[in-house]
Protein backbone atom coordinates (compact mmCIF):
# COMPACT_ATOMS: atom_id res chain seq x y z
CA UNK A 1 -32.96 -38.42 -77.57
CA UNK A 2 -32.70 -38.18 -74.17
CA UNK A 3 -35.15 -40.93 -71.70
CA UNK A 4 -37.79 -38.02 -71.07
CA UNK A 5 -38.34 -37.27 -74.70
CA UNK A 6 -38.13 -40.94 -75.58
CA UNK A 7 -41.31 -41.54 -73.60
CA UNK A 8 -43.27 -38.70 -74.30
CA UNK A 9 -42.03 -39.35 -78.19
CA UNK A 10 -43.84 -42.90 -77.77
CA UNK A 11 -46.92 -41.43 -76.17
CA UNK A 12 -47.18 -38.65 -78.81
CA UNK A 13 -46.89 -41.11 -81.71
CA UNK A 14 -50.02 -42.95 -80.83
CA UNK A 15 -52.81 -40.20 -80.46
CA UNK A 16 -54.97 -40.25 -83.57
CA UNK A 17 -54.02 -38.79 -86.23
CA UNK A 18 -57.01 -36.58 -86.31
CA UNK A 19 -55.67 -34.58 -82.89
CA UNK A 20 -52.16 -34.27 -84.51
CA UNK A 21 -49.32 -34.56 -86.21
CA UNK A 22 -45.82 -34.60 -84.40
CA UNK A 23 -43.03 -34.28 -85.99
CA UNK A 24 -39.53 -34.59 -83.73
CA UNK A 25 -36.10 -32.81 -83.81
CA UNK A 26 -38.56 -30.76 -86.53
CA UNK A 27 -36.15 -27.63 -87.89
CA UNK A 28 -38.06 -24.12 -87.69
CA UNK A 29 -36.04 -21.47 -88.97
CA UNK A 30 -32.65 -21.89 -87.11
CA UNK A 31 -33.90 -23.85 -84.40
CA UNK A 32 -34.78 -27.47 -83.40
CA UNK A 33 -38.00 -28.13 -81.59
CA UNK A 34 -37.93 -31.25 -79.96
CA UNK A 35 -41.32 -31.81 -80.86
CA UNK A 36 -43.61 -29.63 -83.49
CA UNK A 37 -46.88 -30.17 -84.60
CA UNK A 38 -46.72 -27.75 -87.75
CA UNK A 39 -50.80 -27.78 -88.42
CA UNK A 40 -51.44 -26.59 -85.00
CA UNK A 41 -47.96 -24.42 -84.36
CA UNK A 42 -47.32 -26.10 -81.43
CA UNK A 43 -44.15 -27.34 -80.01
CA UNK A 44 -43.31 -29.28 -77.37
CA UNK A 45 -39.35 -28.55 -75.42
CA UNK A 46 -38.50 -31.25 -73.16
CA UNK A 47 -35.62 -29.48 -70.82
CA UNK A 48 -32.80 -30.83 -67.91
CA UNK A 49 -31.59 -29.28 -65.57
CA UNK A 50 -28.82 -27.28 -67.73
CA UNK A 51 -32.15 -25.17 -69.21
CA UNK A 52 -31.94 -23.53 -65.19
CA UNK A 53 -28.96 -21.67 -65.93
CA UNK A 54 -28.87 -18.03 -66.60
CA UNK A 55 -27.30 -18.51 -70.12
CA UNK A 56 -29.90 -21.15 -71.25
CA UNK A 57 -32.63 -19.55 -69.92
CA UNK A 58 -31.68 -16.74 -71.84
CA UNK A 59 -31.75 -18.37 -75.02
CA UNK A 60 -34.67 -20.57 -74.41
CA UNK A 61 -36.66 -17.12 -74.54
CA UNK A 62 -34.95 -15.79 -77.38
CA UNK A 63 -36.05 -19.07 -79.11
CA UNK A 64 -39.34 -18.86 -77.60
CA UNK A 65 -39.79 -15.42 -78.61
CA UNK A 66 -38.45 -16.01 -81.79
CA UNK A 67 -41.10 -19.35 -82.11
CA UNK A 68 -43.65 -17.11 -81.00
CA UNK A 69 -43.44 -14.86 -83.67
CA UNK A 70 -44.08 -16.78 -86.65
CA UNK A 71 -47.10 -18.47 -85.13
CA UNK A 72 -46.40 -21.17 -82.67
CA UNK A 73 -46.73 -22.07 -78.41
CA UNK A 74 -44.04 -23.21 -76.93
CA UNK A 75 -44.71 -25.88 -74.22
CA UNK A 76 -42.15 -26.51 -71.92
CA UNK A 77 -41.49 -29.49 -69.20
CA UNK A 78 -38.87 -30.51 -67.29
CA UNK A 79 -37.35 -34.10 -68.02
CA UNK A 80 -38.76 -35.40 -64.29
CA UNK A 81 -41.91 -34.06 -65.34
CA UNK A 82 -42.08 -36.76 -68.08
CA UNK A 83 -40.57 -39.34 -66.62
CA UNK A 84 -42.53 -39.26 -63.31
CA UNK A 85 -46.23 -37.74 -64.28
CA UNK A 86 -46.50 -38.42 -67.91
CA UNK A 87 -50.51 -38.01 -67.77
CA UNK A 88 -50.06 -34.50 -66.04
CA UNK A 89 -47.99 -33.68 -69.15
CA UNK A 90 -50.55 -35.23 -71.55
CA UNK A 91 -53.13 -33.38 -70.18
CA UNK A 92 -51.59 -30.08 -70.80
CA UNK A 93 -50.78 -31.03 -74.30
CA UNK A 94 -53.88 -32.04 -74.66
CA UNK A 95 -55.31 -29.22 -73.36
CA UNK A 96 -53.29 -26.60 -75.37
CA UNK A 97 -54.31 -29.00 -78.60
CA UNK A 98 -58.09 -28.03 -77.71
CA UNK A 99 -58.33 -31.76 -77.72
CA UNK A 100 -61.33 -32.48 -75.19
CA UNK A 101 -61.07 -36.38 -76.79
CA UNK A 102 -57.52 -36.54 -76.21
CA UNK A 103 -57.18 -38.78 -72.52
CA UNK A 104 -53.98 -39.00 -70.85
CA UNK A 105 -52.23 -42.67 -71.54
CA UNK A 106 -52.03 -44.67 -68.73
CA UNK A 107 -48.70 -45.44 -67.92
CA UNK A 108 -47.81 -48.31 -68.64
CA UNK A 109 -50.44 -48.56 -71.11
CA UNK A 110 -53.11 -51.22 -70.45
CA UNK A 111 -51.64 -55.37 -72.34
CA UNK A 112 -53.98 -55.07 -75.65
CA UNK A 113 -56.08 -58.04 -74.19
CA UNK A 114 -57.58 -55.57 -71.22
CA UNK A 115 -58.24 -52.80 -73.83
CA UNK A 116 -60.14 -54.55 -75.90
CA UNK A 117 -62.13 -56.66 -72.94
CA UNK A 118 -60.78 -59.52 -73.55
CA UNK A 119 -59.24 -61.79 -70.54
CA UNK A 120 -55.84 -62.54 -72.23
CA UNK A 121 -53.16 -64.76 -70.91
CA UNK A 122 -51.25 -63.75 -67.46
CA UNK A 123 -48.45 -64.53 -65.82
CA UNK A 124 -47.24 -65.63 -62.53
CA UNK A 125 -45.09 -63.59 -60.87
């Protein structure tokens, strides 16, 4: 997994189960999604800058047509989309989920002591 897909992979793994199910590298016919979530046929393609070219581009719409005919959106973001505005991308997923409950993650996430109210132990810098 590339660094963009790593991170969004950890943010997607903690939404509640009841807004989705993600699988990753999920196989749909003969393609890979890099991320599917089968009960709401959507998938998620994380792509660098090789996706730009003329040839991929071409065959990220053949994949995206062929995705789109048995049922499921294709989101697409570019790997510096993830990696700098993660909560811009988790709003559109969220979004495209129908998932009004679903915030963005801050980023990084809050130390489980602040979450929960709680003062917790901090360090000097």
């Amino acid at each position: 997994m590339t660094e963009a897909e790593k991170r969004l992979w950890w943010h997607l793994k903690r939404l509640p189960p009841t807004s989705s199910h993600w699988r990753r590298q999920a196989p749909i016919g003969p393609h890979y999604a890099d991320f599917a979530c089968h009960e709401r046929r959507l998938v998620i393609e994380i792509d660098g800058g090789q996706h730009a070219e003329a040839a991929a581009a071409t065959a990220d719409a053949h994949r995206t047509a062929y995705l789109a005919a048995r049922g499921y959106r294709v989101l697409r973001f570019w790997n510096n989309d993830v990696l700098t505005n993660i909560e811009g991308v988790l709003t559109v997923i969220a979004e495209a989920l129908g998932d009004d409950r679903m915030p963005p993650t801050p980023d990084p996430s809050p130390p489980r002591a602040a979450r929960a109210g709680g003062g917790g132990r901090r360090r000097r810098v």
